[in-house]
C-alpha atoms as a PDB file:
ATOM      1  CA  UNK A   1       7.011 -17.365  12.385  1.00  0.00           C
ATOM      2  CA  UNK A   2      10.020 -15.184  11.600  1.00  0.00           C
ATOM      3  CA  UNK A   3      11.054 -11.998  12.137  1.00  0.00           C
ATOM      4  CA  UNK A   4      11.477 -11.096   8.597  1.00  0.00           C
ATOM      5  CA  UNK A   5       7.879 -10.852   7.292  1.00  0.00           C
ATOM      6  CA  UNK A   6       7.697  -8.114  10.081  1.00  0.00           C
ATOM      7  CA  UNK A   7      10.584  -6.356   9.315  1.00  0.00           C
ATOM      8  CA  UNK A   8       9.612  -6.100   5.619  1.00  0.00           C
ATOM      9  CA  UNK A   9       6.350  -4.812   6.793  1.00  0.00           C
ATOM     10  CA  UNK A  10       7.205  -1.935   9.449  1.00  0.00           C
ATOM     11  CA  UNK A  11       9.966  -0.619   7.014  1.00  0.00           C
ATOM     12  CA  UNK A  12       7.395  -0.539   4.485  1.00  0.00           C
ATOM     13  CA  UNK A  13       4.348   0.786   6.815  1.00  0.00           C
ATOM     14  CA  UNK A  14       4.756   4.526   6.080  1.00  0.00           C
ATOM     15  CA  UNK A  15       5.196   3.925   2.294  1.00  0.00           C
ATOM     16  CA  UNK A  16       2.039   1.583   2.841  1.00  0.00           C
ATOM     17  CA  UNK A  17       0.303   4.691   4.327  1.00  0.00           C
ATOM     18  CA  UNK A  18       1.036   6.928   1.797  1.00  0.00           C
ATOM     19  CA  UNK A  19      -0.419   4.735  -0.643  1.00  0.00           C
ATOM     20  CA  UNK A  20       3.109   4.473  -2.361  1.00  0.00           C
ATOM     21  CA  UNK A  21       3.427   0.604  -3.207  1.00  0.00           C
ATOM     22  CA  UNK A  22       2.938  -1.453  -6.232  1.00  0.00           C
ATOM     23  CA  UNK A  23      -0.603  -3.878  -5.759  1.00  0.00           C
ATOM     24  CA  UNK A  24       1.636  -6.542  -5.554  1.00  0.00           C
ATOM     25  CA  UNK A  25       3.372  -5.143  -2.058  1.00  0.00           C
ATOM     26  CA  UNK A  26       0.440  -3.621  -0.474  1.00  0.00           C
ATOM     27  CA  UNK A  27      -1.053  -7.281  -1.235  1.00  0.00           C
ATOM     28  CA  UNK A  28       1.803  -8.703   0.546  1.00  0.00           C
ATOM     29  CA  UNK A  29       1.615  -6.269   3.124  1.00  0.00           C
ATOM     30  CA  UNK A  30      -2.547  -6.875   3.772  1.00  0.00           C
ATOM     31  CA  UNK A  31      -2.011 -10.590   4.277  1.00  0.00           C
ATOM     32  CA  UNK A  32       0.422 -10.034   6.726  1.00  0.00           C
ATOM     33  CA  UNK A  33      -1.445  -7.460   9.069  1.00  0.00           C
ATOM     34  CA  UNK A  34      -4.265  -9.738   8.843  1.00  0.00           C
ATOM     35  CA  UNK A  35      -2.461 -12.966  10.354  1.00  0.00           C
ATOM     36  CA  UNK A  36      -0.172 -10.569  12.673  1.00  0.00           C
ATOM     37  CA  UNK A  37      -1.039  -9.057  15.376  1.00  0.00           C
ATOM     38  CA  UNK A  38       2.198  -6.870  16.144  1.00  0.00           C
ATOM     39  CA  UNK A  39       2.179  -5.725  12.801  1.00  0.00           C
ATOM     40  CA  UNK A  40      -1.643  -4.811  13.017  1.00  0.00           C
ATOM     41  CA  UNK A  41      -0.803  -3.006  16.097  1.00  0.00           C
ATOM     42  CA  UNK A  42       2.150  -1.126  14.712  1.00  0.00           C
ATOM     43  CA  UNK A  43       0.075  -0.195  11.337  1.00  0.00           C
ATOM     44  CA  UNK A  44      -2.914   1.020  13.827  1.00  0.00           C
ATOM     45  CA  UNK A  45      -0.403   3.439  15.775  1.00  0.00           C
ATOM     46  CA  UNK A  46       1.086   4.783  13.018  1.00  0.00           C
ATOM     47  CA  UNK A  47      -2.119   5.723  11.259  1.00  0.00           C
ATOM     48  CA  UNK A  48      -3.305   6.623  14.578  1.00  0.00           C
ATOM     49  CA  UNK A  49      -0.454   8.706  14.737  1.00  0.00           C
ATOM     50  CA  UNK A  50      -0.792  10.631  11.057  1.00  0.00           C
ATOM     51  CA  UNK A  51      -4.427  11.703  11.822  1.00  0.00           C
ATOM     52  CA  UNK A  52      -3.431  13.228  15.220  1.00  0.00           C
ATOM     53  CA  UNK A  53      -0.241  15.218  13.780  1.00  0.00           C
ATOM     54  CA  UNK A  54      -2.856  16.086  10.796  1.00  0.00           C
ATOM     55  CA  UNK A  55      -5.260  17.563  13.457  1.00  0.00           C
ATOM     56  CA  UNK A  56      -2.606  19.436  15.619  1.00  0.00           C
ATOM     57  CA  UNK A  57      -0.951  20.987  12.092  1.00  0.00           C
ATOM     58  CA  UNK A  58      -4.819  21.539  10.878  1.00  0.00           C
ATOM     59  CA  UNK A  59      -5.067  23.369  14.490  1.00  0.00           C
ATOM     60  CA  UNK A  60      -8.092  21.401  15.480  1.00  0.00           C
ATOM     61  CA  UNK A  61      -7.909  20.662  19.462  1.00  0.00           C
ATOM     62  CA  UNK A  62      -6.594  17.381  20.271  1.00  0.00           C
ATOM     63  CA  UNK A  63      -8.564  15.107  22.905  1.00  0.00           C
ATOM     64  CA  UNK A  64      -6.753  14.209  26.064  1.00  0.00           C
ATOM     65  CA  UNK A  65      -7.765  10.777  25.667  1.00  0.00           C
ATOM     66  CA  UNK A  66      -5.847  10.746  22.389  1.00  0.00           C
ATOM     67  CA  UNK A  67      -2.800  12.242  23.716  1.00  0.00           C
ATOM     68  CA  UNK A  68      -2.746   9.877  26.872  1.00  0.00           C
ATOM     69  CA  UNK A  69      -2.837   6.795  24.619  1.00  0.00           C
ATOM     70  CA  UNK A  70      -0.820   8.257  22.084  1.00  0.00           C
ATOM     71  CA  UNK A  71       2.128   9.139  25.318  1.00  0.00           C
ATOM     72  CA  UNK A  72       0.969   5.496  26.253  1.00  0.00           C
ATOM     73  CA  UNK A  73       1.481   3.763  23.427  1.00  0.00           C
ATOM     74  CA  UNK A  74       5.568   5.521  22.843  1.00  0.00           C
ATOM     75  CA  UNK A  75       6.353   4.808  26.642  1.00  0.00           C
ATOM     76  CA  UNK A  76       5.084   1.258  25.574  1.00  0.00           C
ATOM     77  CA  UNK A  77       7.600   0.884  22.407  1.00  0.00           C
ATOM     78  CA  UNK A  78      10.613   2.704  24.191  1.00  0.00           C
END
């Protein structure tokens, strides 16, 4: 498999989150998460990521386990 399908999908992941895509692209986009595991794992994080910035701006406490994979999971993509 290319690179491209992946590319197409993590520039398009936050527009994907926000629920900002025609049914044709988050189509696209669903198909590939399912038979991709990098891009699954990328969409994952990134949600992952929303609901724990939405919790710390909400001022709801955080759980250290979320934070340690969270630091985890940027040391792992740097």
């Amino acid at each position: 498999m290319t690179t491209e399908p992946c590319k197409g999908v993590e520039h398009r992941l936050q527009a994907y989150l926000d629920r900002a895509l025609t049914p044709d692209e988050v189509s696209r986009i669903e198909v590939h998460l399912g038979e991709c595991e990098y891009c699954r794992q990328r969409y994952h994080f990134e949600a992952q990521l929303r609901d724990t910035v939405k919790t710390v701006c909400c001022g709801d406490p955080v759980p250290d386990d979320l934070v340690d994979r969270v630091r985890l999971a940027l040391r792992q993509s740097a």
